[in-house]
N, C-alpha and C. Protein backbone atom coordinates (compact mmCIF):
# COMPACT_ATOMS: atom_id res chain seq x y z
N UNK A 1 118.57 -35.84 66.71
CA UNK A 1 117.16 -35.56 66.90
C UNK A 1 116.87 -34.18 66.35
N UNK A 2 116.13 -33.59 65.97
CA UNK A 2 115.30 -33.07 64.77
C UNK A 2 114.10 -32.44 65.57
N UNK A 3 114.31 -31.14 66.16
CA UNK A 3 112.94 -30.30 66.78
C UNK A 3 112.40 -29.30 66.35
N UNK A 4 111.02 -29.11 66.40
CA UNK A 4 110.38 -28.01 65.91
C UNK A 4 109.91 -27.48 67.36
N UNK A 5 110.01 -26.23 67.64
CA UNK A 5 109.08 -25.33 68.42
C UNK A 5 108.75 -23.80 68.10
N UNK A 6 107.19 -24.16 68.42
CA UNK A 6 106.49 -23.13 67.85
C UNK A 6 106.12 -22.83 69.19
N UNK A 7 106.24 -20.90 69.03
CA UNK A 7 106.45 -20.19 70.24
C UNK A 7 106.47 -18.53 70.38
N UNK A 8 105.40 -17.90 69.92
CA UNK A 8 105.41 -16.87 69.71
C UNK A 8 105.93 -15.81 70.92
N UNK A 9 106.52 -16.05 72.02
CA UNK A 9 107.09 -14.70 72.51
C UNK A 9 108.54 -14.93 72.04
N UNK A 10 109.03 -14.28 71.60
CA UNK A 10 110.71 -14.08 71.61
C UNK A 10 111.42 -14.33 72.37
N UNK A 11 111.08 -13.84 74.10
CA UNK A 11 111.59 -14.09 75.04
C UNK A 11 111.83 -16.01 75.08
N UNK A 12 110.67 -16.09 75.29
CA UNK A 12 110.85 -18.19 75.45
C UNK A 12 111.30 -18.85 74.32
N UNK A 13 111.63 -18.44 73.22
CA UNK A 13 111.78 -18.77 72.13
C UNK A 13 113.17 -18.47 72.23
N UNK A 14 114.00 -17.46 72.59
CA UNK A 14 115.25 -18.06 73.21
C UNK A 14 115.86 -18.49 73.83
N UNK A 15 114.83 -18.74 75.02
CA UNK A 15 115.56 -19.95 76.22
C UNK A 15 115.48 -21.18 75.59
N UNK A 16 114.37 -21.52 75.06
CA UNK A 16 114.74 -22.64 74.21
C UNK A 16 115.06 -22.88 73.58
N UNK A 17 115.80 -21.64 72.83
CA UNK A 17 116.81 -22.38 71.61
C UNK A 17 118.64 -22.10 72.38
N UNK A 18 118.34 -21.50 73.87
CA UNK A 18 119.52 -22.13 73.89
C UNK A 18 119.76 -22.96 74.84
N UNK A 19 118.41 -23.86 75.39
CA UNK A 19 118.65 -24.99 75.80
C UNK A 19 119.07 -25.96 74.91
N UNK A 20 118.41 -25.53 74.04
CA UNK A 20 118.40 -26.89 72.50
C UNK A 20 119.76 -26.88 71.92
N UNK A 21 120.47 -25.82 71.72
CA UNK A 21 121.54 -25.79 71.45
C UNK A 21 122.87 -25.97 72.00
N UNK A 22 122.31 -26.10 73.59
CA UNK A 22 123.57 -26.78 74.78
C UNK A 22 123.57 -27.99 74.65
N UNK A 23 122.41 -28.77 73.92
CA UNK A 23 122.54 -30.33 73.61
C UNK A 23 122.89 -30.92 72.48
N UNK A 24 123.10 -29.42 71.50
CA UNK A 24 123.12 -30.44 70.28
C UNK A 24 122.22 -30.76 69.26
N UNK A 25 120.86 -30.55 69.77
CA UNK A 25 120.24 -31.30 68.78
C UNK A 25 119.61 -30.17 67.76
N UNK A 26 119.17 -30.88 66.76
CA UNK A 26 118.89 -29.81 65.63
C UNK A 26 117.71 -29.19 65.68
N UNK A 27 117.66 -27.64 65.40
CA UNK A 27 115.93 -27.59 65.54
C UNK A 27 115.83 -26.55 65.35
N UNK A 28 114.61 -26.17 64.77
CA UNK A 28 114.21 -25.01 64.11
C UNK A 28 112.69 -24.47 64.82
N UNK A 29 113.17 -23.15 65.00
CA UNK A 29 111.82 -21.95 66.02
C UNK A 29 111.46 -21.08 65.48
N UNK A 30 110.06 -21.10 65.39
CA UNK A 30 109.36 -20.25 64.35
C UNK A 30 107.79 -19.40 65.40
N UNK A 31 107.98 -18.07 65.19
CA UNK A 31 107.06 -17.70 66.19
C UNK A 31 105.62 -17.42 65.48
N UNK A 32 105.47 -18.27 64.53
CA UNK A 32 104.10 -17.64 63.91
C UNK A 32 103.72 -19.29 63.50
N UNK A 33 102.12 -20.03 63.93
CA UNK A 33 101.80 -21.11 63.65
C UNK A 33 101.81 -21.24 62.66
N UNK A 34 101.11 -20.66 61.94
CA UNK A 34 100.98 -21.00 60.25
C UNK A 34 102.21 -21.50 59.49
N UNK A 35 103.39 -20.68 60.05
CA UNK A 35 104.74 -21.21 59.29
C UNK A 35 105.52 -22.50 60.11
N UNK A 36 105.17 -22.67 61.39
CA UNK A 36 105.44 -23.80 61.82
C UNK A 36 104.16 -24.89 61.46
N UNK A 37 103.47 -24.99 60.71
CA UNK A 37 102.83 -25.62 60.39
C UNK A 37 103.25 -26.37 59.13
N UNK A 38 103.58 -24.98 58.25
CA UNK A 38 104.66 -25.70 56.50
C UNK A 38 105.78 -26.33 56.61
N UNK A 39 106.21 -26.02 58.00
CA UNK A 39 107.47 -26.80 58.77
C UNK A 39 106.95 -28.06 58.56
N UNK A 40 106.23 -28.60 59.84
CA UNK A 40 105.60 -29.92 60.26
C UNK A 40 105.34 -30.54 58.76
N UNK A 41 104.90 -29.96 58.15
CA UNK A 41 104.29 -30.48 57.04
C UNK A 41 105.57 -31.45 55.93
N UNK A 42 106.64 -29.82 55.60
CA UNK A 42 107.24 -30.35 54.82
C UNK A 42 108.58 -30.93 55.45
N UNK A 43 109.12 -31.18 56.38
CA UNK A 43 109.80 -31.40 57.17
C UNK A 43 110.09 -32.52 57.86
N UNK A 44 110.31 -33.40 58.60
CA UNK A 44 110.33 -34.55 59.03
C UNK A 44 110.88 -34.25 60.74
N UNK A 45 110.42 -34.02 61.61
CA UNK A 45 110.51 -34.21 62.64
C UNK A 45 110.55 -34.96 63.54
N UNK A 46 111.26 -34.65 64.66
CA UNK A 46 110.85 -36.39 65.91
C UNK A 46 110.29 -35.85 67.01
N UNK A 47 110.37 -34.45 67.03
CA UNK A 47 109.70 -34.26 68.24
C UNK A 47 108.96 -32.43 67.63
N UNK A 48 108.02 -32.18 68.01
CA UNK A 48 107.42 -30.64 67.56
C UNK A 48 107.04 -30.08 68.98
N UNK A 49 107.37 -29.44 69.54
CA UNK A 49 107.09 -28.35 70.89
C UNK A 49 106.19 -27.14 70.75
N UNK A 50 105.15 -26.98 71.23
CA UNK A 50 103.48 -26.55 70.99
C UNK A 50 103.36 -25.57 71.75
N UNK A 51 103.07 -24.16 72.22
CA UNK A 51 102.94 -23.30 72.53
C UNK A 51 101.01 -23.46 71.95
N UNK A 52 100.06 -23.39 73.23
CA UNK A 52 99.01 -23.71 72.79
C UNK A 52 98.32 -22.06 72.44
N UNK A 53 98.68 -20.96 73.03
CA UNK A 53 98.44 -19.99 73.27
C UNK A 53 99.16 -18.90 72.15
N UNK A 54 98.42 -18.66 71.05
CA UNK A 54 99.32 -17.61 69.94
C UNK A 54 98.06 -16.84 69.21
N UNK A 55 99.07 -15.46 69.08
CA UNK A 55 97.86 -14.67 68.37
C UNK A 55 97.20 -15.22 66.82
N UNK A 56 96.13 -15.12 66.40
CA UNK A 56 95.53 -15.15 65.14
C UNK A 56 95.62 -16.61 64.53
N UNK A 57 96.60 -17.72 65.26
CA UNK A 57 96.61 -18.92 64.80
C UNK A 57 96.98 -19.29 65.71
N UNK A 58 96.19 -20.07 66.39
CA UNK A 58 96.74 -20.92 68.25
C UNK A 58 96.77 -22.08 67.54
N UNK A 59 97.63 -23.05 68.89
CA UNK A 59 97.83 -24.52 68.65
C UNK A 59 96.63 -24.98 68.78
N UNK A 60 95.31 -24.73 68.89
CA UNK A 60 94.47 -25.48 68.36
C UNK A 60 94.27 -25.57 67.03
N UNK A 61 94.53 -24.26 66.33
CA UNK A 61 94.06 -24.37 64.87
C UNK A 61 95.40 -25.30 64.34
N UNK A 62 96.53 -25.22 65.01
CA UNK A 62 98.05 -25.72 64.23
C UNK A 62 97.61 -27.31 64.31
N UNK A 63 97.25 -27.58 65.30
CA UNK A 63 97.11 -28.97 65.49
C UNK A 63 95.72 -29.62 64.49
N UNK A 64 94.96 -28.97 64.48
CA UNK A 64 93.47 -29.55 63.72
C UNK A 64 94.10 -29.52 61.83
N UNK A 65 95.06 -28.57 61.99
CA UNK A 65 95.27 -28.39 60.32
C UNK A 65 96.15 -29.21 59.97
N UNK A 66 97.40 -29.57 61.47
CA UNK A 66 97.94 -30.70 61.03
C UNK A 66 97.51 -31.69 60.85
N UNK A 67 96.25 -32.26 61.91
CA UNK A 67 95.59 -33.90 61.91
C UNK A 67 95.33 -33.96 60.05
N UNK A 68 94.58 -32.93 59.67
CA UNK A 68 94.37 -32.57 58.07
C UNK A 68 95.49 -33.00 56.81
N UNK A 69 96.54 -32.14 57.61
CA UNK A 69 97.55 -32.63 56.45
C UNK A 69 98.55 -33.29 56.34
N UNK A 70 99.03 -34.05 57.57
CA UNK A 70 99.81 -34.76 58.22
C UNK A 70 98.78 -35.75 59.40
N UNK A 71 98.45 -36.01 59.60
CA UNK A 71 98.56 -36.67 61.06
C UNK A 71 99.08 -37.61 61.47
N UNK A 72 99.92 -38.38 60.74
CA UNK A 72 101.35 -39.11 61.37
C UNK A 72 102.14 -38.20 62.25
N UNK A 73 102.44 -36.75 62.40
CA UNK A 73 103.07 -36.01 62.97
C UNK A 73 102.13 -35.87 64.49
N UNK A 74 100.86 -35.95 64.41
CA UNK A 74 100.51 -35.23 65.86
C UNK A 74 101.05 -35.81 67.01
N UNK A 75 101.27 -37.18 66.90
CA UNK A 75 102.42 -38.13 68.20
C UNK A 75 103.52 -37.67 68.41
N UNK A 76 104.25 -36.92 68.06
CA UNK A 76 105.12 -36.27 67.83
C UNK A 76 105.29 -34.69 68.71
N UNK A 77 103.66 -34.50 68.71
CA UNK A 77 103.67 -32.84 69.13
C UNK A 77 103.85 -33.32 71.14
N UNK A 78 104.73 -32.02 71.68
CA UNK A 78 104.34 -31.97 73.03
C UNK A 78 103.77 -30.28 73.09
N UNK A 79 102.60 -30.46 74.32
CA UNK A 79 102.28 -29.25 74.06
C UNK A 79 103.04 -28.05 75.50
N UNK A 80 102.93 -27.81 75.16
CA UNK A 80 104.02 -26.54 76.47
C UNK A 80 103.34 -25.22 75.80
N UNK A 81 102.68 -24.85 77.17
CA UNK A 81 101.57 -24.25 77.75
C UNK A 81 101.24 -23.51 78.99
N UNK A 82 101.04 -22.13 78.96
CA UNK A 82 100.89 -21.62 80.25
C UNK A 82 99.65 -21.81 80.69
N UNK A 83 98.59 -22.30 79.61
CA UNK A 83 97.16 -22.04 79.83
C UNK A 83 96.89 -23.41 81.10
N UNK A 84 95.54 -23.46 81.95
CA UNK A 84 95.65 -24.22 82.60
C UNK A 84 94.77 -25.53 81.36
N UNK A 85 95.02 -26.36 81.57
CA UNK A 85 94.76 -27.44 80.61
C UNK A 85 93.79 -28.15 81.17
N UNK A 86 92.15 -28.33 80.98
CA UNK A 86 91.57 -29.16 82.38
C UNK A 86 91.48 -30.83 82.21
N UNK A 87 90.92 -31.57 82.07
CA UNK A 87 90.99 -33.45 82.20
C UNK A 87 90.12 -33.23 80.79
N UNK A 88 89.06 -33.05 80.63
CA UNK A 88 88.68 -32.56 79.41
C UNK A 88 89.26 -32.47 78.43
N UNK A 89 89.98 -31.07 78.31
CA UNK A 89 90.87 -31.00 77.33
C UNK A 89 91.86 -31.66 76.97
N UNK A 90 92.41 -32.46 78.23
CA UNK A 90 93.79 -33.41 78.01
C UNK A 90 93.09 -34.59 77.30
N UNK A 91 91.96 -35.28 77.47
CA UNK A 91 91.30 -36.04 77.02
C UNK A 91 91.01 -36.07 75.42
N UNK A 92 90.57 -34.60 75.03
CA UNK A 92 90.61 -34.29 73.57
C UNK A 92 91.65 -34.51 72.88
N UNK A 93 93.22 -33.64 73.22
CA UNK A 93 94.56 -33.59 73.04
C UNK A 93 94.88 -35.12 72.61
N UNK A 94 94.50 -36.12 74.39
CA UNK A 94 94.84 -37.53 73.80
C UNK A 94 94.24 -37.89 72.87
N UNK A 95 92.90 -37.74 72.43
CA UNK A 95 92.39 -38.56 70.87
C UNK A 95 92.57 -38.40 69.54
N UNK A 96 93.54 -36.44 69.78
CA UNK A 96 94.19 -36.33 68.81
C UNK A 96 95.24 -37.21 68.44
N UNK A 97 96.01 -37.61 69.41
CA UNK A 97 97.57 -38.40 69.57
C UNK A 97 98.46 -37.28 70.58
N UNK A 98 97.83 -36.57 71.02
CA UNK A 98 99.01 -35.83 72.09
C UNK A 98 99.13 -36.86 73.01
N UNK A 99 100.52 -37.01 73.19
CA UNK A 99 100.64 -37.86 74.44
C UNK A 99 101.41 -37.00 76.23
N UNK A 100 101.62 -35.55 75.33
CA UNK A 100 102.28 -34.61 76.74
C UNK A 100 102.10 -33.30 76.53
N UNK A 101 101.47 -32.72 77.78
CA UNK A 101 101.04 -31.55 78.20
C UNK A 101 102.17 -31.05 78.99
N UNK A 102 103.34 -30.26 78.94
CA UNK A 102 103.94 -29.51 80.34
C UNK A 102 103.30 -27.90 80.29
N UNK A 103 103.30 -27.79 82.18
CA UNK A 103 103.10 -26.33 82.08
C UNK A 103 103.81 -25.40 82.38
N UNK A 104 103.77 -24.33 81.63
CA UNK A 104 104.90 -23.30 81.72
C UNK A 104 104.42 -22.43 82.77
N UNK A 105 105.90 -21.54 83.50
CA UNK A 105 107.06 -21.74 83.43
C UNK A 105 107.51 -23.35 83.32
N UNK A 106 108.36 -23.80 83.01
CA UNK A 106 109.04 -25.26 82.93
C UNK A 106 110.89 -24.96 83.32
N UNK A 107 110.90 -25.89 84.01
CA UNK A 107 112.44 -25.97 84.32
C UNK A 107 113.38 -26.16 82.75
N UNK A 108 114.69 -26.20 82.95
CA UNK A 108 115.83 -26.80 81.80
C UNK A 108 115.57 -28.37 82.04
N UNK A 109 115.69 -28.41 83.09
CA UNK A 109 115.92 -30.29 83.52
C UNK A 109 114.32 -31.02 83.56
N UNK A 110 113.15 -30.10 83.71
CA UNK A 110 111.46 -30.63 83.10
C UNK A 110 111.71 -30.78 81.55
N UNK A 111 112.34 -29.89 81.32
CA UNK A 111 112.18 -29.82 79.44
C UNK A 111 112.63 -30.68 78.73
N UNK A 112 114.50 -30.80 79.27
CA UNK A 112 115.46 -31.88 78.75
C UNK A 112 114.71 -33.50 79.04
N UNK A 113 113.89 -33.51 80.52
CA UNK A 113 113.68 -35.17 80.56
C UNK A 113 112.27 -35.34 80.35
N UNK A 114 111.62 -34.45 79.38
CA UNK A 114 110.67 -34.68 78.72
C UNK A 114 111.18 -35.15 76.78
N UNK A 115 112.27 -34.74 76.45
CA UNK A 115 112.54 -34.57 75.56
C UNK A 115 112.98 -36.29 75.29
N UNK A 116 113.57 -36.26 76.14
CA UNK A 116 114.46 -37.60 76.25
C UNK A 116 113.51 -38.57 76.83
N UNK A 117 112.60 -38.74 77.20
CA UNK A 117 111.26 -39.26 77.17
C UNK A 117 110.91 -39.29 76.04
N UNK A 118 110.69 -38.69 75.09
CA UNK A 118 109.25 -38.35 73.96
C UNK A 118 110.23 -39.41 72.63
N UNK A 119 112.10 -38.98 72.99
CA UNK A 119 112.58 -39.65 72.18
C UNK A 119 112.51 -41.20 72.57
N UNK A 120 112.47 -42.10 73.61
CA UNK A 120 112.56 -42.97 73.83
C UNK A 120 111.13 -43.88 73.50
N UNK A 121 110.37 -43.00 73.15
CA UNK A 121 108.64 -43.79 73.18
C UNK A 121 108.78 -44.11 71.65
């Protein structure tokens, strides 16, 4: 399995790469949207991990530019998020193709059996 997460603090951006890397699976972390975006793009992913909250390019703009230049990929995105997310917005997210919102903080064992979820769908 094949992950992208985009994640601009440093700090979370290494817990998750060394959760990701206690399992094995392959994946590449990039703390600036725009370049996880040329990722998504040129790249082939199975799962992309969304930090909705980033300076000068948030996962809203990452996601609207992907529906643009990809949107076979947005099923793909989970979003992981400190922001509070309201029914509204999850509603929007779903008509993009988001099918998962977690909120941060997030456990190892929320993260891993979301992962292993997102791969099984």
């Amino acid at each position: 399995m094949r992950i992208l997460h985009v994640e601009d603090v440093p700090e979370i951006s290494q817990v998750f790469a060394d959760i990701l890397s206690a399992t094995n699976y392959e994946f590449d972390s990039v703390s600036d949207g725009r370049a996880g975006l040329e990722l998504a793009v040129y790249k082939d992913y199975d799962l992309i991990l969304l930090d909705m909250c980033m300076p000068q390019y948030s996962g809203v703009d990452f996601l609207l530019d992907l529906k643009h230049r990809r949107p076979s990929e947005l099923s793909k995105v989970v979003i992981v998020s400190g922001l509070d997310i309201n029914t509204s917005q999850e509603r929007e997210l779903s008509k993009l193709g988001i099918r998962s919102v977690l909120k941060k903080p997030i456990s190892v064992q929320s993260l891993l059996s979301k992962i292993e979820q997102e791969i099984t769908f």
